[in-house]
PDB file of N, CA and C in Angstrom:
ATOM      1  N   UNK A   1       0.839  -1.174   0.000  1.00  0.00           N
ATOM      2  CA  UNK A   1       0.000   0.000   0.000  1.00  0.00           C
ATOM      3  C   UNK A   1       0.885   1.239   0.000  1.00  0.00           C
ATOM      4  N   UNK A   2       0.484   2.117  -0.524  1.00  0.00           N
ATOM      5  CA  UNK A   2       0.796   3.608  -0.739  1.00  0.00           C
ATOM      6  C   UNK A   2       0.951   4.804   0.359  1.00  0.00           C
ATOM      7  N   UNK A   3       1.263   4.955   1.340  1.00  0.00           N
ATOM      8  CA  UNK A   3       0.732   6.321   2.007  1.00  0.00           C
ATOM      9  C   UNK A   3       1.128   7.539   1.770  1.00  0.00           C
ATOM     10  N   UNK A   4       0.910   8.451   1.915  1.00  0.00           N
ATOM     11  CA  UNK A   4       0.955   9.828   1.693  1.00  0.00           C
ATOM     12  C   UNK A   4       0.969  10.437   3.035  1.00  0.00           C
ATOM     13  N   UNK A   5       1.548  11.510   3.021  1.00  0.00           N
ATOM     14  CA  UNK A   5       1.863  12.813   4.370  1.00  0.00           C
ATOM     15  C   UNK A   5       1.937  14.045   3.373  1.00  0.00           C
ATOM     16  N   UNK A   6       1.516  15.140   3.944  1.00  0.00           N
ATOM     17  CA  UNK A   6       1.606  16.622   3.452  1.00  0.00           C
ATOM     18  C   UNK A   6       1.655  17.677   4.576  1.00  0.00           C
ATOM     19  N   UNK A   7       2.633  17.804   4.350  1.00  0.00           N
ATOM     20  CA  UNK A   7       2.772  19.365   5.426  1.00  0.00           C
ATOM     21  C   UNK A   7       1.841  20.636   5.548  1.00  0.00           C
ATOM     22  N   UNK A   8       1.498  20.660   6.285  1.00  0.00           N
ATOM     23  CA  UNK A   8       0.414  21.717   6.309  1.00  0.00           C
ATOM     24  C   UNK A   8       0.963  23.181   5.708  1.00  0.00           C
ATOM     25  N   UNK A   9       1.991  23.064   4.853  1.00  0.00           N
ATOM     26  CA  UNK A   9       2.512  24.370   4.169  1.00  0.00           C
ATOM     27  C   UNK A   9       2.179  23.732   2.616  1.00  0.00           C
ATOM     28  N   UNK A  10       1.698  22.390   3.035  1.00  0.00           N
ATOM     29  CA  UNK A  10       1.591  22.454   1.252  1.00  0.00           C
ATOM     30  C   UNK A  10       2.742  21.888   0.301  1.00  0.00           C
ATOM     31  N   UNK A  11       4.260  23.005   0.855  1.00  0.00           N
ATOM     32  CA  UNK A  11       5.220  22.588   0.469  1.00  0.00           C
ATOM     33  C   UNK A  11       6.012  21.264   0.502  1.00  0.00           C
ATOM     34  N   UNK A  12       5.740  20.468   1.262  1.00  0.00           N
ATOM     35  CA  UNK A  12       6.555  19.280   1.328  1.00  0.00           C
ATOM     36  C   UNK A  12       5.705  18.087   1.505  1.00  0.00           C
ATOM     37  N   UNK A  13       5.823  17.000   1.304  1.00  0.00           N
ATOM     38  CA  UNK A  13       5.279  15.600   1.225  1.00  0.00           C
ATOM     39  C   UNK A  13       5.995  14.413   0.939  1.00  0.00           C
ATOM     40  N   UNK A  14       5.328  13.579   1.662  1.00  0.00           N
ATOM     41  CA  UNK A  14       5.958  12.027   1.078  1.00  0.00           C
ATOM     42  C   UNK A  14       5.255  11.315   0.707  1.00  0.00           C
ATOM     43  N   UNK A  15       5.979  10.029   0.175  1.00  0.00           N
ATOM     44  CA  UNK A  15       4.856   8.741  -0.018  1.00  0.00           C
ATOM     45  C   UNK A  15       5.707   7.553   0.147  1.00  0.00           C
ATOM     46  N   UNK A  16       4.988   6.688   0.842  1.00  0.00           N
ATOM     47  CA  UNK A  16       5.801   5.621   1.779  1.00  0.00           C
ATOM     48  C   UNK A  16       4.844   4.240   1.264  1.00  0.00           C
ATOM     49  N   UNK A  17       5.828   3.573   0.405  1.00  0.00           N
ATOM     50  CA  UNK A  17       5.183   1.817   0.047  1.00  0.00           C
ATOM     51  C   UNK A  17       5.424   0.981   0.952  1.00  0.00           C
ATOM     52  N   UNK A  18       4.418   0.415   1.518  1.00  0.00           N
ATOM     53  CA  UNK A  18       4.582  -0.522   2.433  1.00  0.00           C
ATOM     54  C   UNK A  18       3.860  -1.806   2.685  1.00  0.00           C
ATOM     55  N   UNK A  19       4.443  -2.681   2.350  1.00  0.00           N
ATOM     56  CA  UNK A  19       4.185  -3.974   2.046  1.00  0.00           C
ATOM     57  C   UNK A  19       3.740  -4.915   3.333  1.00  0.00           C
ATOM     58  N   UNK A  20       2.651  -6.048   3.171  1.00  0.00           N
ATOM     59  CA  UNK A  20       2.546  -7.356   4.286  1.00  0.00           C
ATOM     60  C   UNK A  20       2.568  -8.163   3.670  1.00  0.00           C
ATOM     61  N   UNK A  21       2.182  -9.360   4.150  1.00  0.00           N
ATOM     62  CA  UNK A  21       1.770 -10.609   3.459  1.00  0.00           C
ATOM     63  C   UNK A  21       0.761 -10.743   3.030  1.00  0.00           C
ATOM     64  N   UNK A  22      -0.722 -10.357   3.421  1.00  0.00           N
ATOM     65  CA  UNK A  22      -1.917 -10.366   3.533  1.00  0.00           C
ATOM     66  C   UNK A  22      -2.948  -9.323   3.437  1.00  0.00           C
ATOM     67  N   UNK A  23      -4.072  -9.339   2.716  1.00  0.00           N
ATOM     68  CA  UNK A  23      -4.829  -8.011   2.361  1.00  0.00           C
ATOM     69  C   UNK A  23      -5.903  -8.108   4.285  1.00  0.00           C
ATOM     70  N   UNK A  24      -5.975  -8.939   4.529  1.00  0.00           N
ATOM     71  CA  UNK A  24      -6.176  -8.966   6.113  1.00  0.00           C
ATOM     72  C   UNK A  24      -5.281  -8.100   7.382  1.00  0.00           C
ATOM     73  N   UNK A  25      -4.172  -8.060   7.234  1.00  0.00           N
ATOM     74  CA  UNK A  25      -3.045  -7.024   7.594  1.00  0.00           C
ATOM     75  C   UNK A  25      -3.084  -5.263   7.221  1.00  0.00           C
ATOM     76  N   UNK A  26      -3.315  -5.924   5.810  1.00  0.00           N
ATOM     77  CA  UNK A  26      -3.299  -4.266   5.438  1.00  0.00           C
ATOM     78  C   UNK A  26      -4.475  -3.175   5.838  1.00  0.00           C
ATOM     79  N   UNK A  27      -5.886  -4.120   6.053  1.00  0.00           N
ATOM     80  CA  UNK A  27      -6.515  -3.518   6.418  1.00  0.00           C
ATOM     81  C   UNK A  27      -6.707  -3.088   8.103  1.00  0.00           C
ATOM     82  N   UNK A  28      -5.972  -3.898   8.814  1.00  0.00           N
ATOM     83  CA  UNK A  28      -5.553  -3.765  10.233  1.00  0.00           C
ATOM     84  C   UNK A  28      -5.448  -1.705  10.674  1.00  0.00           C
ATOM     85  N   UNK A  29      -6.194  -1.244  11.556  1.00  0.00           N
ATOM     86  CA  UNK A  29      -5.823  -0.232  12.140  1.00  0.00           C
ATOM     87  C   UNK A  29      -4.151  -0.177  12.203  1.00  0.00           C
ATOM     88  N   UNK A  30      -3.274  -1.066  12.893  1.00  0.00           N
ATOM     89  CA  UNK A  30      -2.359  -1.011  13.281  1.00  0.00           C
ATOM     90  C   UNK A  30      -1.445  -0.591  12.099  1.00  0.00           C
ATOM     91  N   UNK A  31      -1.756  -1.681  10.833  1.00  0.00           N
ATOM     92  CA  UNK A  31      -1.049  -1.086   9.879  1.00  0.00           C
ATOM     93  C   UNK A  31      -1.307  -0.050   9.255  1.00  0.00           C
ATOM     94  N   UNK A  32      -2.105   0.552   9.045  1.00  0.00           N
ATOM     95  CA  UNK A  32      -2.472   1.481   8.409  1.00  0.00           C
ATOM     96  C   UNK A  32      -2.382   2.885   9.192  1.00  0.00           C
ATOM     97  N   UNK A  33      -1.946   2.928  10.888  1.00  0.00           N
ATOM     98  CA  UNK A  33      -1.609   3.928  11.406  1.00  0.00           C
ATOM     99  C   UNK A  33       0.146   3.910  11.272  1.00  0.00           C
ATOM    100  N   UNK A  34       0.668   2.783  11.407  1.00  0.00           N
ATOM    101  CA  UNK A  34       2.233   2.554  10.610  1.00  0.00           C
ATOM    102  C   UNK A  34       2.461   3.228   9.315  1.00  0.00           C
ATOM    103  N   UNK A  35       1.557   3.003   8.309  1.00  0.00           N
ATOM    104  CA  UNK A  35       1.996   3.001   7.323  1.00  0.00           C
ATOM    105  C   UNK A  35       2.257   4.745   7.131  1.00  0.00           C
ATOM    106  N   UNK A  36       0.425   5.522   8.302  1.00  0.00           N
ATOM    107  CA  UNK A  36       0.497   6.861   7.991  1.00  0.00           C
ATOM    108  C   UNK A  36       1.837   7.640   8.525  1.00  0.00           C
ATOM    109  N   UNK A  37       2.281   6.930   9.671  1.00  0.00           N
ATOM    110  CA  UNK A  37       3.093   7.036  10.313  1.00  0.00           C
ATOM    111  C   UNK A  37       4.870   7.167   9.559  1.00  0.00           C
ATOM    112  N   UNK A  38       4.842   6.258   8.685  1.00  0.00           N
ATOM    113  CA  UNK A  38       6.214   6.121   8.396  1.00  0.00           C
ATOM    114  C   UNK A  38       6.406   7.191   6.823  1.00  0.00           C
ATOM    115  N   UNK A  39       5.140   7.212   6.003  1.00  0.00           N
ATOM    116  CA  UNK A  39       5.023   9.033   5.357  1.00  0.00           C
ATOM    117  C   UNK A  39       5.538   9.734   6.002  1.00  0.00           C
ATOM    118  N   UNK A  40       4.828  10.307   7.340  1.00  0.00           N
ATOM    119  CA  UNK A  40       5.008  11.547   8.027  1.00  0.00           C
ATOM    120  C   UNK A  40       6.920  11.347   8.144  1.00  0.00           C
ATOM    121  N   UNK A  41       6.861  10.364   9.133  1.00  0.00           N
ATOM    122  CA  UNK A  41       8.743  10.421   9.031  1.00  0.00           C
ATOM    123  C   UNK A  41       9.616  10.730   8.280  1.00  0.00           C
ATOM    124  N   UNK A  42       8.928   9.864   7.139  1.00  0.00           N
ATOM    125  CA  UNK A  42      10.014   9.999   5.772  1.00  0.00           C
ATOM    126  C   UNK A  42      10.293  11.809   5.298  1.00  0.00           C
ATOM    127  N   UNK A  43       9.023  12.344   5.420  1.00  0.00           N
ATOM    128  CA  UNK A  43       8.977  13.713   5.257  1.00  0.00           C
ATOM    129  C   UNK A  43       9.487  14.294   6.171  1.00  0.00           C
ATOM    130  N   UNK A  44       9.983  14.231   7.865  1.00  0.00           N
ATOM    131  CA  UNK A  44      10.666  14.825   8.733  1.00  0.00           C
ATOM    132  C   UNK A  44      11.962  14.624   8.470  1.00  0.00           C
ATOM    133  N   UNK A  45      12.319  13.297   8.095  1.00  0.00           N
ATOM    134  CA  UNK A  45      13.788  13.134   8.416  1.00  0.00           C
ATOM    135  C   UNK A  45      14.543  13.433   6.730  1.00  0.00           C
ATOM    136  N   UNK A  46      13.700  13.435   5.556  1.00  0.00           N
ATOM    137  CA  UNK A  46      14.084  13.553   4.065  1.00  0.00           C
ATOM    138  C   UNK A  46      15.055  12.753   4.484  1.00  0.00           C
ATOM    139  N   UNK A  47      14.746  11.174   4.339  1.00  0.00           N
ATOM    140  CA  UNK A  47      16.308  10.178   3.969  1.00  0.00           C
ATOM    141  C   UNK A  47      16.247  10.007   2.553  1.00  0.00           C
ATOM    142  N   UNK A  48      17.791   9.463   1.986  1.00  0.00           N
ATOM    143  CA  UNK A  48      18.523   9.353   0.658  1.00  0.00           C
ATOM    144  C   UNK A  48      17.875   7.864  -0.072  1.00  0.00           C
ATOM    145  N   UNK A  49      17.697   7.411   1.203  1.00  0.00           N
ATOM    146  CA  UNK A  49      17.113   5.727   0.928  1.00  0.00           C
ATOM    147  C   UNK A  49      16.285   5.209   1.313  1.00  0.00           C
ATOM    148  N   UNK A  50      15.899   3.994   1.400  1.00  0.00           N
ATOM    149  CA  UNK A  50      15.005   3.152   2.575  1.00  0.00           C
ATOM    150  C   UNK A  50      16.226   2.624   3.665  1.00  0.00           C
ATOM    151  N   UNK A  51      17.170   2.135   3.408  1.00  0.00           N
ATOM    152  CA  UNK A  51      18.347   1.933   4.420  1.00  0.00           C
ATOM    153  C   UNK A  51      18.465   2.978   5.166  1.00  0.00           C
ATOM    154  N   UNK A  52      18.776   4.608   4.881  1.00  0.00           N
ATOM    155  CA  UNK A  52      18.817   5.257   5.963  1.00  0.00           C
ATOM    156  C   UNK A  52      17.385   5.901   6.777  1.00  0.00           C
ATOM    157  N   UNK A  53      16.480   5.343   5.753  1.00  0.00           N
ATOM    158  CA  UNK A  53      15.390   5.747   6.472  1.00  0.00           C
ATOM    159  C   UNK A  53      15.418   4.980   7.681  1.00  0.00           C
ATOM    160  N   UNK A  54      15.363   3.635   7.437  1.00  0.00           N
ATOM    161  CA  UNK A  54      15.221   2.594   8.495  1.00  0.00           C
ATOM    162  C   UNK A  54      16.003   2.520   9.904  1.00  0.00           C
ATOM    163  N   UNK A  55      17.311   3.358   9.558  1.00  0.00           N
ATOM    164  CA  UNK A  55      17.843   3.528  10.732  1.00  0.00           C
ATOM    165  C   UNK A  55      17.686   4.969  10.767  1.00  0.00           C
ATOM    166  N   UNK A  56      16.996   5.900  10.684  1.00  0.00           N
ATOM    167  CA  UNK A  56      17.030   6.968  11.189  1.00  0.00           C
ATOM    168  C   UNK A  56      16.021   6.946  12.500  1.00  0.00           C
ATOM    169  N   UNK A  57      16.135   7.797  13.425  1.00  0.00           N
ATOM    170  CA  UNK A  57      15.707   8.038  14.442  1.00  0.00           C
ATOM    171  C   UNK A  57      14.184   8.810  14.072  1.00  0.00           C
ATOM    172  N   UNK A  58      13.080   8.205  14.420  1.00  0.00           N
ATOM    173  CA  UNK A  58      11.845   8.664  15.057  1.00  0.00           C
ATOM    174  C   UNK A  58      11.862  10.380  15.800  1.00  0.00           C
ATOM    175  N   UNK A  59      11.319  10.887  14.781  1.00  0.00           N
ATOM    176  CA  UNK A  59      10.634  12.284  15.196  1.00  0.00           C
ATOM    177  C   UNK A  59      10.008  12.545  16.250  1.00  0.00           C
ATOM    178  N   UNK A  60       9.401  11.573  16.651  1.00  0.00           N
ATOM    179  CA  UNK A  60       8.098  11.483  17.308  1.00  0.00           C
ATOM    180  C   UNK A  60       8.779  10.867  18.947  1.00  0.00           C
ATOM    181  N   UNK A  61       9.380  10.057  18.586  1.00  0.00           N
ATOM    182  CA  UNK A  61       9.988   9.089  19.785  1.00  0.00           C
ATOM    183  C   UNK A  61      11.599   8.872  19.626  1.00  0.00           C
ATOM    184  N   UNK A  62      11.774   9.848  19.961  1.00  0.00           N
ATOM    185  CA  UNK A  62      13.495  10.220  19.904  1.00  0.00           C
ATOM    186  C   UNK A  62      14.378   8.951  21.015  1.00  0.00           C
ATOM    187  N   UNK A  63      15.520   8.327  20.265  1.00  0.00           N
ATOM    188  CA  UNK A  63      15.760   7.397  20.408  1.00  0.00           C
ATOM    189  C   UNK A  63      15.497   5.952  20.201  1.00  0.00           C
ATOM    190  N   UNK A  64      14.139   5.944  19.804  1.00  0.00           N
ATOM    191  CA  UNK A  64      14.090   4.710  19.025  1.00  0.00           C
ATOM    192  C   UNK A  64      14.063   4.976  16.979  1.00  0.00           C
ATOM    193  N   UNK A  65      14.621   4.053  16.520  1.00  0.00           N
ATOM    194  CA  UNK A  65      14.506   4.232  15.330  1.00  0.00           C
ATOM    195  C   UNK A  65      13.604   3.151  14.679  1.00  0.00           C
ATOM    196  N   UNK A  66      13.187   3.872  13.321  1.00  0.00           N
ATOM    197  CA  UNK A  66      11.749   3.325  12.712  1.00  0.00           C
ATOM    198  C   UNK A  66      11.962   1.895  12.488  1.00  0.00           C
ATOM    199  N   UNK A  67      12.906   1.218  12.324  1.00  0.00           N
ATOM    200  CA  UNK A  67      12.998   0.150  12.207  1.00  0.00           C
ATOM    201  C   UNK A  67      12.673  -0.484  13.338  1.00  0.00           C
ATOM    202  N   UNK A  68      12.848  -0.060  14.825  1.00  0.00           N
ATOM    203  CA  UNK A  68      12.564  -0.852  16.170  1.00  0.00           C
ATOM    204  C   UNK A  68      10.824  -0.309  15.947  1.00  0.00           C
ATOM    205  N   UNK A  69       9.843   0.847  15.245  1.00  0.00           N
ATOM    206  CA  UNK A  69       8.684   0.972  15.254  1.00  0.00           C
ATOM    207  C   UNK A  69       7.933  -0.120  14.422  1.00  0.00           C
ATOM    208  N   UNK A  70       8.512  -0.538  13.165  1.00  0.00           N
ATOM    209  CA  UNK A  70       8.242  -1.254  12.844  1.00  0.00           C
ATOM    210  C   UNK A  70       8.345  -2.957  12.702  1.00  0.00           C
ATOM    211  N   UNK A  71       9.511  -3.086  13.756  1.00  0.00           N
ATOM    212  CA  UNK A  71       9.496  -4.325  14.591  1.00  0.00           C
ATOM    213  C   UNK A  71       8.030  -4.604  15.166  1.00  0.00           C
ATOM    214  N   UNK A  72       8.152  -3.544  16.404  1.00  0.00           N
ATOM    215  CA  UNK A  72       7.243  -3.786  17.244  1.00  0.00           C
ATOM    216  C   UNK A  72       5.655  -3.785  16.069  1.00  0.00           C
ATOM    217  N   UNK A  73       5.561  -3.346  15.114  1.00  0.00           N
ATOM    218  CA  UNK A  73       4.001  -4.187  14.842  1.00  0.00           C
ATOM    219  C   UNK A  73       4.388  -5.117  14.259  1.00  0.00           C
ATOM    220  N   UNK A  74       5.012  -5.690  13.552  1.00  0.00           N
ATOM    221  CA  UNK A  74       5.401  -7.168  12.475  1.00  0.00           C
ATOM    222  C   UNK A  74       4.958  -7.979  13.994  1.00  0.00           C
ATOM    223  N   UNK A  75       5.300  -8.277  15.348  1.00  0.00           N
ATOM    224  CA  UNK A  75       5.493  -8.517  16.279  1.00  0.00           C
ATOM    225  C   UNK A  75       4.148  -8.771  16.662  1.00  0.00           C
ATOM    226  N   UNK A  76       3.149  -7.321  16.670  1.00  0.00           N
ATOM    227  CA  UNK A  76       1.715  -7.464  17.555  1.00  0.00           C
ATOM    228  C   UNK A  76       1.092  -8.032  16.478  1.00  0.00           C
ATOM    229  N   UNK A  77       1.276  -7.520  15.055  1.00  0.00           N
ATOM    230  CA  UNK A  77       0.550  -8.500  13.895  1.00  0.00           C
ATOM    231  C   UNK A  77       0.517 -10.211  13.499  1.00  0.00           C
ATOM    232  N   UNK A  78       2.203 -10.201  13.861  1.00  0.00           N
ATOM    233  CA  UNK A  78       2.538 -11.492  13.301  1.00  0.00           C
ATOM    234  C   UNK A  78       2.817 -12.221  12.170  1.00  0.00           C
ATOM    235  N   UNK A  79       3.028 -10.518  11.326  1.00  0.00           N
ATOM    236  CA  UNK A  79       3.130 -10.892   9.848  1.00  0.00           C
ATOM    237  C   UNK A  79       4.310  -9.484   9.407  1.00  0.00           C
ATOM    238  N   UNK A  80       5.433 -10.158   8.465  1.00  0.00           N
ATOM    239  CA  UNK A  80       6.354  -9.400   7.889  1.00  0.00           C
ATOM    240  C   UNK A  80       6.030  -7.971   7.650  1.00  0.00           C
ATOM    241  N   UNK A  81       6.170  -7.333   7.135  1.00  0.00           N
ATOM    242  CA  UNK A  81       6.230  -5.902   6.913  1.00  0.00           C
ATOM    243  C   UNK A  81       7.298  -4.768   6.454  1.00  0.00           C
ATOM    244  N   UNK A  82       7.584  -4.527   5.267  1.00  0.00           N
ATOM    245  CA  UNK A  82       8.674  -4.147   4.452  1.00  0.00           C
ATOM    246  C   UNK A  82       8.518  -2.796   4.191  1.00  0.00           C
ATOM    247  N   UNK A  83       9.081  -2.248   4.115  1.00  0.00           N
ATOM    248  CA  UNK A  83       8.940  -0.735   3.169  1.00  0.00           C
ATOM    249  C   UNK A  83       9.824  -1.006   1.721  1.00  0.00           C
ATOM    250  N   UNK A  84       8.902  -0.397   1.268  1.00  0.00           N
ATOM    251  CA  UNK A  84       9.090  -0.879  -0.462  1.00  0.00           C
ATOM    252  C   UNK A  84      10.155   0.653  -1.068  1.00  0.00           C
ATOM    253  N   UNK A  85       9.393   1.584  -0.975  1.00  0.00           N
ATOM    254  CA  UNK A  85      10.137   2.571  -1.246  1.00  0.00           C
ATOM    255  C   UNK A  85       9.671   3.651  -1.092  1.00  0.00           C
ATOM    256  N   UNK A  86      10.208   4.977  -0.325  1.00  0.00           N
ATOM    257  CA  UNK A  86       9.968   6.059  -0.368  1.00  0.00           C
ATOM    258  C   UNK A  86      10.263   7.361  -1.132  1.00  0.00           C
ATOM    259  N   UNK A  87       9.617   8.172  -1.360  1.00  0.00           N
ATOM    260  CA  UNK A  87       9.663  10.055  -2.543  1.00  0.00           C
ATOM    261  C   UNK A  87       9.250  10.518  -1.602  1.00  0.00           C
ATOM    262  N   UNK A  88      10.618  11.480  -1.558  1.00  0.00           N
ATOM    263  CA  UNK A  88       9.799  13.318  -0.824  1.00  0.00           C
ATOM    264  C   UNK A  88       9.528  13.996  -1.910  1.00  0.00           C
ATOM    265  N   UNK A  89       9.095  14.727  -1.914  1.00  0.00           N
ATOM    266  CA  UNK A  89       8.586  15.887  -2.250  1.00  0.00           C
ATOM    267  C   UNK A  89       8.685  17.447  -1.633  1.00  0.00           C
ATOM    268  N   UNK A  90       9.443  17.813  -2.853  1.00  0.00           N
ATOM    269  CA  UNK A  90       9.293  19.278  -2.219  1.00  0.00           C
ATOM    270  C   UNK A  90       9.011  20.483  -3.201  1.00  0.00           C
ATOM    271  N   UNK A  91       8.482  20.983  -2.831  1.00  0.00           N
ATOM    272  CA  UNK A  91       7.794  23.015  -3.940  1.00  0.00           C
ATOM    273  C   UNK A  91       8.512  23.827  -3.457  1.00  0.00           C
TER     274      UNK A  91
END
């Protein structure tokens, strides 16, 4: 699935692919607050990759990085969970 984030200036945005195993998963609250979740990041932290996205540090929860956020649901779900690829955007 696809998510999207937009800065309330308009000016900046992301979009964050993020993959499960199952269309049962994807429709999960959990994932789908992840998925809005890891947009918004991608747009705070503007990483070069998905590698440095993955280890970059959480905006939100300083000191853990998105990769330990997205541990912890693969974990409460019980099903894989990948990021496929992220675009910022900027005007």
């Amino acid at each position: 699935m696809v998510f999207a984030y937009v800065h309330h200036t308009g000016r900046l945005g992301a979009l964050a692919a993020v993959a499960c195993e199952t269309d049962f998963v994807a429709k999960t609250e959990d994932f789908q607050k992840l998925g809005r979740e890891l947009a918004l990041l991608a747009a705070a932290g503007q990483p070069k990759g998905i590698e440095e996205f993955l280890l970059q540090e959480s905006a939100r929860e300083p000191g853990r990085k998105i990769a330990e956020l997205i541990s912890e649901v693969v974990s409460k779900l019980g099903e894989n969970i990948r990021v496929l690829d992220i675009k910022i955007v900027k005007v």
